[in-house]
Protein backbone atom coordinates (compact mmCIF):
# COMPACT_ATOMS: atom_id res chain seq x y z
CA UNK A 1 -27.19 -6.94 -19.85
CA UNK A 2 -25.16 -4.10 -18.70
CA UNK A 3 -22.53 -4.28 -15.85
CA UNK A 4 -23.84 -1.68 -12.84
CA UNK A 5 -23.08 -3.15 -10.24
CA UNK A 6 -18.83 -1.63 -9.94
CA UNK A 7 -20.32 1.44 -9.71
CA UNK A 8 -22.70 3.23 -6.97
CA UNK A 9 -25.18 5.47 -7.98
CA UNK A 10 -26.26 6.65 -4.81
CA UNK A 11 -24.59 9.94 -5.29
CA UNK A 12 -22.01 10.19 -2.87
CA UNK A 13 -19.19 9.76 -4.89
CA UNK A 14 -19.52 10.69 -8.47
CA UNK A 15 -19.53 7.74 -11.29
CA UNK A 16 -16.51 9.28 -13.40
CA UNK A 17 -14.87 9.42 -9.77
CA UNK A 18 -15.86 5.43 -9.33
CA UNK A 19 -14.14 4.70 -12.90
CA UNK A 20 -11.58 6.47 -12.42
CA UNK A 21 -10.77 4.61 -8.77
CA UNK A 22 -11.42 1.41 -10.81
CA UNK A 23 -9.26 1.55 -13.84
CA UNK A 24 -6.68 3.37 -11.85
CA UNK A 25 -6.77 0.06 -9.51
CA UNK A 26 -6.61 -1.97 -12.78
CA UNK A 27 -3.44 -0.20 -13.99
CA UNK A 28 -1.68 -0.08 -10.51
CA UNK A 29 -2.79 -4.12 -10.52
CA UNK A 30 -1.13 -4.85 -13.89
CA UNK A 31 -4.68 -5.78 -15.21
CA UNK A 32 -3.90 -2.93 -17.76
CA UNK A 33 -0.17 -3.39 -18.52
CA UNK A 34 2.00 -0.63 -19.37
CA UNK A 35 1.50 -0.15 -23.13
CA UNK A 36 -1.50 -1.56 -23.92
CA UNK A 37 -4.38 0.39 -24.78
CA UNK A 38 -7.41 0.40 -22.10
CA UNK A 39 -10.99 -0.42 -23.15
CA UNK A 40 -12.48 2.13 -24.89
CA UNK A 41 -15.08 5.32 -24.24
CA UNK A 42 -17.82 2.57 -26.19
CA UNK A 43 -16.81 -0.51 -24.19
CA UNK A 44 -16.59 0.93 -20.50
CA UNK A 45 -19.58 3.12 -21.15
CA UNK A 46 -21.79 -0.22 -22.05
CA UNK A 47 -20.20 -2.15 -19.25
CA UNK A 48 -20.50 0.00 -16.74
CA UNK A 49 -24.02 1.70 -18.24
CA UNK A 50 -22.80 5.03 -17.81
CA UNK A 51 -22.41 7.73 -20.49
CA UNK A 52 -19.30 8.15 -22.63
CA UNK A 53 -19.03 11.81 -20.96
CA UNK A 54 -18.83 10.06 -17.86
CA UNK A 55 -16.06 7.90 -19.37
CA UNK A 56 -14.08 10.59 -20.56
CA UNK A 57 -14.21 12.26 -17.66
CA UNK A 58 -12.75 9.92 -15.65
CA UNK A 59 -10.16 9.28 -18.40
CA UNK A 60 -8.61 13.35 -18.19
CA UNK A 61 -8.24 11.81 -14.70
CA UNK A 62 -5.81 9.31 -15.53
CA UNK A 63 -4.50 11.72 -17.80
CA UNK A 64 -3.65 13.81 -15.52
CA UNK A 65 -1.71 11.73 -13.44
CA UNK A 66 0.49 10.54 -16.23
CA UNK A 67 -1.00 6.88 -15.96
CA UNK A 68 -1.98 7.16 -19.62
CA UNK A 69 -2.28 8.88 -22.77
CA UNK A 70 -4.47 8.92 -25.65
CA UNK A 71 -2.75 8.06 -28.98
CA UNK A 72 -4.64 9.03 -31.71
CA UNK A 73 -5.72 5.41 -34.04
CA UNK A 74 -4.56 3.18 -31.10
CA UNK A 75 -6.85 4.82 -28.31
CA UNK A 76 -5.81 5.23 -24.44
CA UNK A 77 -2.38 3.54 -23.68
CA UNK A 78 -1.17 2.73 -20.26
CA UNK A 79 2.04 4.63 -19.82
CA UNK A 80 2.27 4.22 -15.92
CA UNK A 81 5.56 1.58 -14.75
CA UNK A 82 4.72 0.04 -11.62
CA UNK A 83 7.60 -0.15 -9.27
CA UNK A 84 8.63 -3.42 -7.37
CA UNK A 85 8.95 -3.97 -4.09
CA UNK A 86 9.86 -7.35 -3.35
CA UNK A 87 10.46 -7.94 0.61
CA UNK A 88 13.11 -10.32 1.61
CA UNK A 89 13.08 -9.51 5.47
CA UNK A 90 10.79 -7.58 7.53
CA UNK A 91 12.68 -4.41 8.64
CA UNK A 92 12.06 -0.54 8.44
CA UNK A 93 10.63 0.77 5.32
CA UNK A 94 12.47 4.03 5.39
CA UNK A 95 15.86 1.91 5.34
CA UNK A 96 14.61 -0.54 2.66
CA UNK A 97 13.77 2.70 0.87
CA UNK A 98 17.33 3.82 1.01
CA UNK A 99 18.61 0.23 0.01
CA UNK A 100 16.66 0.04 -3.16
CA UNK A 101 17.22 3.97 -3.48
CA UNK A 102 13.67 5.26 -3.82
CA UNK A 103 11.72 8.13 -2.12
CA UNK A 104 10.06 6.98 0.68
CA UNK A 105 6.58 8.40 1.09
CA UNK A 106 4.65 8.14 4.23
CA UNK A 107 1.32 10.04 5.31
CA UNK A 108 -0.45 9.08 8.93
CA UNK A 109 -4.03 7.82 8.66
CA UNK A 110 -4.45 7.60 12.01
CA UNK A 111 -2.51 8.17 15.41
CA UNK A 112 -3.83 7.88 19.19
CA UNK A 113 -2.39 6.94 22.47
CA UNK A 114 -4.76 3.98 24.17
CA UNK A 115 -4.99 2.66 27.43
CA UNK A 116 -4.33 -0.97 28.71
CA UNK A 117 -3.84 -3.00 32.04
CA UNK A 118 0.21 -2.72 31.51
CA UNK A 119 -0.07 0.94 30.74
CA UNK A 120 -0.06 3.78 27.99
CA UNK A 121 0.56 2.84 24.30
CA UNK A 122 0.98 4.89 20.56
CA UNK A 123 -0.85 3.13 18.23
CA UNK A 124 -0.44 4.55 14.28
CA UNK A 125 -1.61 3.79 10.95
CA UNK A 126 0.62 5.13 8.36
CA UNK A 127 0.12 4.66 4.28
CA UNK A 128 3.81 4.24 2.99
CA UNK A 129 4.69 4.43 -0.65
CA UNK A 130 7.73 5.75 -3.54
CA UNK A 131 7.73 8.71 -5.07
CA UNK A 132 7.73 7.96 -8.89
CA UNK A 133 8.05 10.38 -11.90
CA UNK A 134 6.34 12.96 -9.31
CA UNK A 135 3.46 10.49 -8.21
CA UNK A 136 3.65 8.59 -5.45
CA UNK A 137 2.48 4.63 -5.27
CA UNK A 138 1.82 3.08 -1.99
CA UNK A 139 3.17 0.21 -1.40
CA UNK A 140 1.91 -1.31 2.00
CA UNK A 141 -0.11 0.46 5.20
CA UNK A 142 1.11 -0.46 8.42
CA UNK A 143 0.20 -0.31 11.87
CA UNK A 144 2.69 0.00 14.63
CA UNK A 145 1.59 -0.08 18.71
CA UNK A 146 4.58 0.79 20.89
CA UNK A 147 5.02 1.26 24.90
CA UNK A 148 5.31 4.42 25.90
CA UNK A 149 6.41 3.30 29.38
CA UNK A 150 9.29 1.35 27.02
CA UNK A 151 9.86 4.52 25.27
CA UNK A 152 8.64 7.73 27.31
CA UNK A 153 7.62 10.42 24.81
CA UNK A 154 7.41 8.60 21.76
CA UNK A 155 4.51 10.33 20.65
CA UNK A 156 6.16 13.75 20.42
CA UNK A 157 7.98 12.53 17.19
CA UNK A 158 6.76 13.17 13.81
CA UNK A 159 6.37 9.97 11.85
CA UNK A 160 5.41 11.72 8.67
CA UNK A 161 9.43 12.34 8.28
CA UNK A 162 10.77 10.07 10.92
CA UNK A 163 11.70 6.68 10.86
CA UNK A 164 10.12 4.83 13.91
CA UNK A 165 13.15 2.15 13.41
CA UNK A 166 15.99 5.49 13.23
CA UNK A 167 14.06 6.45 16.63
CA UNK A 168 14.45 2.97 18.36
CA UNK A 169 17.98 2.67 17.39
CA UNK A 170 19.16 6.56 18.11
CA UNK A 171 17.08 8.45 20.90
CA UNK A 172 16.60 5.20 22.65
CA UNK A 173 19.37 3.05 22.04
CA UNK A 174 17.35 0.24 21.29
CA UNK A 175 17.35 -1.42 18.02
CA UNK A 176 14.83 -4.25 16.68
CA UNK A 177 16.95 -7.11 16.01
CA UNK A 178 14.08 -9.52 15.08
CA UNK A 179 10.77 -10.41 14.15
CA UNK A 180 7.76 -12.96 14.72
CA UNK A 181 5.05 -12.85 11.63
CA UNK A 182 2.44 -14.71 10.65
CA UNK A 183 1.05 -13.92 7.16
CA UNK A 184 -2.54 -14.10 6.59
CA UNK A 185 -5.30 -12.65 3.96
CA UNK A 186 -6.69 -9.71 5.66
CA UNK A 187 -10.26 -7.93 4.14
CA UNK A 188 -9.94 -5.02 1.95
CA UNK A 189 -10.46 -1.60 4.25
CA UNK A 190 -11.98 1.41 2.95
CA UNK A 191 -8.10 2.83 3.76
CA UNK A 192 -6.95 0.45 1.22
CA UNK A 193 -8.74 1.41 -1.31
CA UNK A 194 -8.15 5.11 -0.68
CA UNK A 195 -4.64 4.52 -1.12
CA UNK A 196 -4.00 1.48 -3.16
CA UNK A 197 -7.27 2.21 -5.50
CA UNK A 198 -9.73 -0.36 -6.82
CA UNK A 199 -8.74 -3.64 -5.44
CA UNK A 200 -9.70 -7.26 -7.09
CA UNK A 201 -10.65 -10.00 -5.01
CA UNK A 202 -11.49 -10.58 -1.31
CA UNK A 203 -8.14 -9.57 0.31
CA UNK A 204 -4.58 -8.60 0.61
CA UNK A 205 -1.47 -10.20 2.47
CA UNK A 206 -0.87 -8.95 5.56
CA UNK A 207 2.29 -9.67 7.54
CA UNK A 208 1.36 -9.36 11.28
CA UNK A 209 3.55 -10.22 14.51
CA UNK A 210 5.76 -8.93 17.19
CA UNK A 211 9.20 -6.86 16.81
CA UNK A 212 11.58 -7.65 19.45
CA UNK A 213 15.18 -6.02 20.62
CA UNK A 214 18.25 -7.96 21.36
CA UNK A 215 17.13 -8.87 24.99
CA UNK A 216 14.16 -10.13 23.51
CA UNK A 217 11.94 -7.83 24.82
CA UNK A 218 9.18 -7.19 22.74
CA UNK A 219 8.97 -3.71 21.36
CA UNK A 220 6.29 -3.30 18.96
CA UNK A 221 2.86 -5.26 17.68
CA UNK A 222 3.32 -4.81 14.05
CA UNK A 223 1.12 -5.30 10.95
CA UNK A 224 1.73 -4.94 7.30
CA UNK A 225 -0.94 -5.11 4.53
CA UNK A 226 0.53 -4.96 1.26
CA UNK A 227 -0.32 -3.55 -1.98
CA UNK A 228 -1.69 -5.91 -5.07
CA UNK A 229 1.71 -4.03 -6.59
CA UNK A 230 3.96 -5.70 -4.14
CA UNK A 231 5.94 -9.38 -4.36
CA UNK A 232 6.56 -10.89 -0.89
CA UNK A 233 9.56 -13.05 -1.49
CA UNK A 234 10.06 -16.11 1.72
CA UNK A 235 13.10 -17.80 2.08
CA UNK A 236 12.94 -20.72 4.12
CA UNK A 237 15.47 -23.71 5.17
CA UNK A 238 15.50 -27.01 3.58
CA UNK A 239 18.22 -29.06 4.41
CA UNK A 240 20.48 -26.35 5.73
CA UNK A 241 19.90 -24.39 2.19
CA UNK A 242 17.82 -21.53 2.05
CA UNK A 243 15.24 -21.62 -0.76
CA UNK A 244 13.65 -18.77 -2.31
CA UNK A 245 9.35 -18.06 -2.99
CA UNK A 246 7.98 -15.55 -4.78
CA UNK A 247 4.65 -14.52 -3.04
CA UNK A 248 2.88 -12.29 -5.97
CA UNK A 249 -0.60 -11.18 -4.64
């Protein structure tokens, strides 16, 4: 019996569009690893009981974006190398960037100023990735809501280029010094899969909490969700000696 249901036929988004979200999700996921071939044009067209044409369209896809490359007698290999991004504390990701000495890459989903009891507050939603071999992979979207009785004019700042952290620190003189998180399994958004692509299972890590500064005000409500790509690494305290865990979603 063939394997329909991955794929939508409804119409609204084409089925070589759907394969291609899904395989690139599979590669990005390490499902695929780099340098081993894909199924082929035979063996996704039965599965997913769509044409070969369909297939191979969504393949010139991948193509195209250097995730793979058809070798003639061994098929479609993956040629895409994920990048790691393993997270020992929670601090900017424009400075962890520089650290590990990558690109950062961020684009704004969303950005509004809402209203509460205490006052006026910038709430944005911002996709932030690397820039790899001229591709970028995202690596975690996070939401940030910030006073803007704390910091007046906040929103006049582009966050596309800026680093909210750089901001804190420089136009306001106030730096985060720590952090309160408490990691859960969130659902998988639509904005997750625009960004992180086809996405197994029923959720991804998210790392949400409180930011505060050294008088231990509280300067931001903060959460993370992280790629499938990413390893979360926790160090915690046992008998005075930090031990390490690897968190690989």
């Amino acid at each position: 019996m063939r394997e329909r249901q991955a794929l939508d036929g409804s119409g609204h988004i084409p089925l070589y569009v759907q394969l291609y979200q899904i395989l690139k999700g599979k590669i990005h996921g390490n499902i695929h690893a780099p340098g081993e071939a894909i199924p082929s044009e035979t063996v996704l067209a039965e599965k997913y009981g769509i044409t070969r044409g369909t297939v191979r369209h969504a393949i010139s896809l991948l193509v195209a974006e250097g995730l793979v490359k058809q070798v003639r007698g061994k098929g479609t290999i993956v040629t895409y190398t994920p990048i790691t991004y393993s997270v020992w504390n929670f601090s900017g990701f424009t400075e962890y960037a520089d650290q590990v000495g990558r690109k950062p890459v961020t684009r704004l989903v969303e950005k509004e100023i809402i209203e509460r009891p205490t006052g006026s507050f910038l709430r944005m939603v911002r996709a932030r990735g690397f820039e790899h071999l001229d591709r970028v992979q995202y690596m975690n979207i996070d939401e940030s809501v910030v006073s803007l009785t704390q910091f007046p004019g906040l929103d006049r700042f582009d966050f596309e280029t800026e680093s909210l952290y750089r901001v804190f620190r420089d136009e306001y003189r106030i730096p985060p010094v720590r952090t309160e998180l408490g990691l859960a399994v969130s659902p998988v958004t639509e904005i997750a899969r625009k960004y992180f692509g086809a996405i197994d299972g029923p959720g991804l890590l998210c790392a949400s909490g409180k930011v505060f500064d050294a008088d231990d005000r509280m300067i931001e409500e903060t959460s993370v969700l992280y790629s499938p790509a990413v390893s979360l690494n926790v160090v915690a305290m046992m008998n005075g000696r930090p031990v390490a865990k690897d968190i690989d979603e």
